[in-house]
C-alpha atoms as a PDB file:
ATOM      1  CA  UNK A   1      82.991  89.901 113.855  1.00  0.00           C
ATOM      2  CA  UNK A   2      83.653  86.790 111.700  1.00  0.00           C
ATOM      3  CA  UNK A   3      80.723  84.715 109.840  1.00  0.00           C
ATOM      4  CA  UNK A   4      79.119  81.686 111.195  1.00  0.00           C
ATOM      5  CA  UNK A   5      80.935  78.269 110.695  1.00  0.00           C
ATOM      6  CA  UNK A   6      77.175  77.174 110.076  1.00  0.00           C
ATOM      7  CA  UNK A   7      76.498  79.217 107.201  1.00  0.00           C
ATOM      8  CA  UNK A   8      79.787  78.658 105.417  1.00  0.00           C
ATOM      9  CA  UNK A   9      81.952  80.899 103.098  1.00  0.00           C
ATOM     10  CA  UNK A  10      80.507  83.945 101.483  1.00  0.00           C
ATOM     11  CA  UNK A  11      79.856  83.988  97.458  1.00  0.00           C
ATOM     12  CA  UNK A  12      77.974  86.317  95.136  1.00  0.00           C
ATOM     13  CA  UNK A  13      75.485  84.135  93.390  1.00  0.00           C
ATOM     14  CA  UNK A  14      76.295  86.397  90.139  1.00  0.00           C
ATOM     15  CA  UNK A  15      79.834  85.535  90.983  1.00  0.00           C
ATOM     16  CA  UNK A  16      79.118  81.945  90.632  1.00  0.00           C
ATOM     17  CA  UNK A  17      77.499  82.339  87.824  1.00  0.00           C
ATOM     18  CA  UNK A  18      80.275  84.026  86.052  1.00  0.00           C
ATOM     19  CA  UNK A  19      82.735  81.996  87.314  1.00  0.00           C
ATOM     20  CA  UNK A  20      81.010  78.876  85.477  1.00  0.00           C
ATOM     21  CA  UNK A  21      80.841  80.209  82.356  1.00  0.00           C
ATOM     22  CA  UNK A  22      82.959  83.608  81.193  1.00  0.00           C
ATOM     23  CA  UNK A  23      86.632  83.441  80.449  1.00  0.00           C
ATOM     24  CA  UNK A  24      86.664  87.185  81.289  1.00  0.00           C
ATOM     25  CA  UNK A  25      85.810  87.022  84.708  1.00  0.00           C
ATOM     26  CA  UNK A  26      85.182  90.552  86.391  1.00  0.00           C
ATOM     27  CA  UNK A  27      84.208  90.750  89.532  1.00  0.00           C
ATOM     28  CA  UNK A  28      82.368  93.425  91.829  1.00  0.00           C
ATOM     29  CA  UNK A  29      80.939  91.824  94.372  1.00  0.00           C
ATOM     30  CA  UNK A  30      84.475  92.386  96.798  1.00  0.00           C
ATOM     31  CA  UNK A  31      83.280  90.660 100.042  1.00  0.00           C
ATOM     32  CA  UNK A  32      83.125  87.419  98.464  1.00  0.00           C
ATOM     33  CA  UNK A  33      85.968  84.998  99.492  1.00  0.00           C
ATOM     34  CA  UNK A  34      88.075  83.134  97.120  1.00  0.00           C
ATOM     35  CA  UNK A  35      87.668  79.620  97.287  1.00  0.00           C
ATOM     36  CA  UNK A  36      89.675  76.620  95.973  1.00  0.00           C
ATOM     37  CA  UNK A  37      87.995  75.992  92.895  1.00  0.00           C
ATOM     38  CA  UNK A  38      89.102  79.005  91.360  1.00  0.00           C
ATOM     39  CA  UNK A  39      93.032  78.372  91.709  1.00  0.00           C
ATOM     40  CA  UNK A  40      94.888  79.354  88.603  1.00  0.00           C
ATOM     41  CA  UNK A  41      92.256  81.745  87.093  1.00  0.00           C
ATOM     42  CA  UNK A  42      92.420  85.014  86.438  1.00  0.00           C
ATOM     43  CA  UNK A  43      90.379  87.626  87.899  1.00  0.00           C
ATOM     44  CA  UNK A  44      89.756  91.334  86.941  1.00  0.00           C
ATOM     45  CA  UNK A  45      88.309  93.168  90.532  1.00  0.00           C
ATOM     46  CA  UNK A  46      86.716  96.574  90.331  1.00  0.00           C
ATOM     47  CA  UNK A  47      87.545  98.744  92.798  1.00  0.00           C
ATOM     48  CA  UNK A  48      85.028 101.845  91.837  1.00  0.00           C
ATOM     49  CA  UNK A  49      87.337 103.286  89.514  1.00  0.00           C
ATOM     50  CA  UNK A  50      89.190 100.480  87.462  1.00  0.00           C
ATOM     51  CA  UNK A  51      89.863  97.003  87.162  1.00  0.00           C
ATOM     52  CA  UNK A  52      92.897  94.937  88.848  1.00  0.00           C
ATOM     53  CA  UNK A  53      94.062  91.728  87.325  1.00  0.00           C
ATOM     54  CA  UNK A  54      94.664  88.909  90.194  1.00  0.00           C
ATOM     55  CA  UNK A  55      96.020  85.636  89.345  1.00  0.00           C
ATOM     56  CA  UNK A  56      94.465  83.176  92.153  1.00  0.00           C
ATOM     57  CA  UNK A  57      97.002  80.962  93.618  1.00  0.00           C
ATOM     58  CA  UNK A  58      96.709  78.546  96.704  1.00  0.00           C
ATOM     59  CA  UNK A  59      97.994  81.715  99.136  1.00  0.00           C
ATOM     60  CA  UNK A  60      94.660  83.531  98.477  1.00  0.00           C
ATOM     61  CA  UNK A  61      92.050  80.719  99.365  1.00  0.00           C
ATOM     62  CA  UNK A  62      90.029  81.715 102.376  1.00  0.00           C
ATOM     63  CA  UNK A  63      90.299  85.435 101.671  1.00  0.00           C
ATOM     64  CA  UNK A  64      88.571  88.443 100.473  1.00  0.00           C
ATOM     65  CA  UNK A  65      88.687  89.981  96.977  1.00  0.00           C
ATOM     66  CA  UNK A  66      88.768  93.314  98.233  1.00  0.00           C
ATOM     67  CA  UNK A  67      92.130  92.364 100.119  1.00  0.00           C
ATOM     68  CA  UNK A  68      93.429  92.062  97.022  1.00  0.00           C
ATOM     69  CA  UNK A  69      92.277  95.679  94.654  1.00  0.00           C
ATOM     70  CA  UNK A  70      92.815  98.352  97.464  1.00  0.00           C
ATOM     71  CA  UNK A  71      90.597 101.201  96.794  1.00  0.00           C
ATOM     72  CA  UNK A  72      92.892 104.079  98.122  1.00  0.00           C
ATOM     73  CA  UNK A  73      95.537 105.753  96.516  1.00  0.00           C
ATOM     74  CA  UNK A  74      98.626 106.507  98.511  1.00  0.00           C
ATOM     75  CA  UNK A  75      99.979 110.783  98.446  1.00  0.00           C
ATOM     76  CA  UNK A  76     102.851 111.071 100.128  1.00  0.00           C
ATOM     77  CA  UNK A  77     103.463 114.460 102.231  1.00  0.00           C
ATOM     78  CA  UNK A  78     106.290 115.496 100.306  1.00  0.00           C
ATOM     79  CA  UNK A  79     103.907 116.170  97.229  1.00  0.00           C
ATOM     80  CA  UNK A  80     101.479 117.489  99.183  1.00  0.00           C
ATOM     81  CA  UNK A  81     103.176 120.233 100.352  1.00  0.00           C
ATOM     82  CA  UNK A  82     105.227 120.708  97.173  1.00  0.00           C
ATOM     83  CA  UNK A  83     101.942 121.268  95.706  1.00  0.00           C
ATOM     84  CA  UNK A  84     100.980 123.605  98.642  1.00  0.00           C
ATOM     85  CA  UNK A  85     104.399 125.649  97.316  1.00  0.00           C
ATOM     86  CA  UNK A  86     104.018 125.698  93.438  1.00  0.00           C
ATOM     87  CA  UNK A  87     100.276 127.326  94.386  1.00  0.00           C
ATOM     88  CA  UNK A  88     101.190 130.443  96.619  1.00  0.00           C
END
């Protein structure tokens, strides 16, 4: 389900605090959306283990932050069972 039209775009209030005055702007709060103001900034997003730099540009207006710093890692089957192998 999408947000009300009413209630307008989602932002941290931390977020908008840090945006106005660090240069080193981390972010945590991944369900807020990007919004226009912050084109051509850089963004560190935590994704519960690290950091991932983001430069904002005019394609990610309107969308999440967590879009943008997945959170899973990808194992591909091959490994997996070549792992399975080197144990037995």
């Amino acid at each position: 389900m999408s947000r009300s039209i009413w209630k307008g775009p989602f932002l941290d209030n931390s977020l908008f605090k840090n945006l106005l005055t660090n240069k080193n702007k981390k972010i945590w709060s991944r369900r807020s959306i990007i919004s226009a103001g912050m084109i051509g900034t850089n963004v560190l997003i935590y994704n519960g283990k690290l950091f991932k730099r983001l430069l904002i540009t005019r394609e990610h207006v309107g969308f999440k932050f967590g879009t943008f710093a997945s959170t899973r890692t990808y194992v591909s089957k091959a490994k997996i069972l070549k792992s399975i192998k080197k144990n037995k």
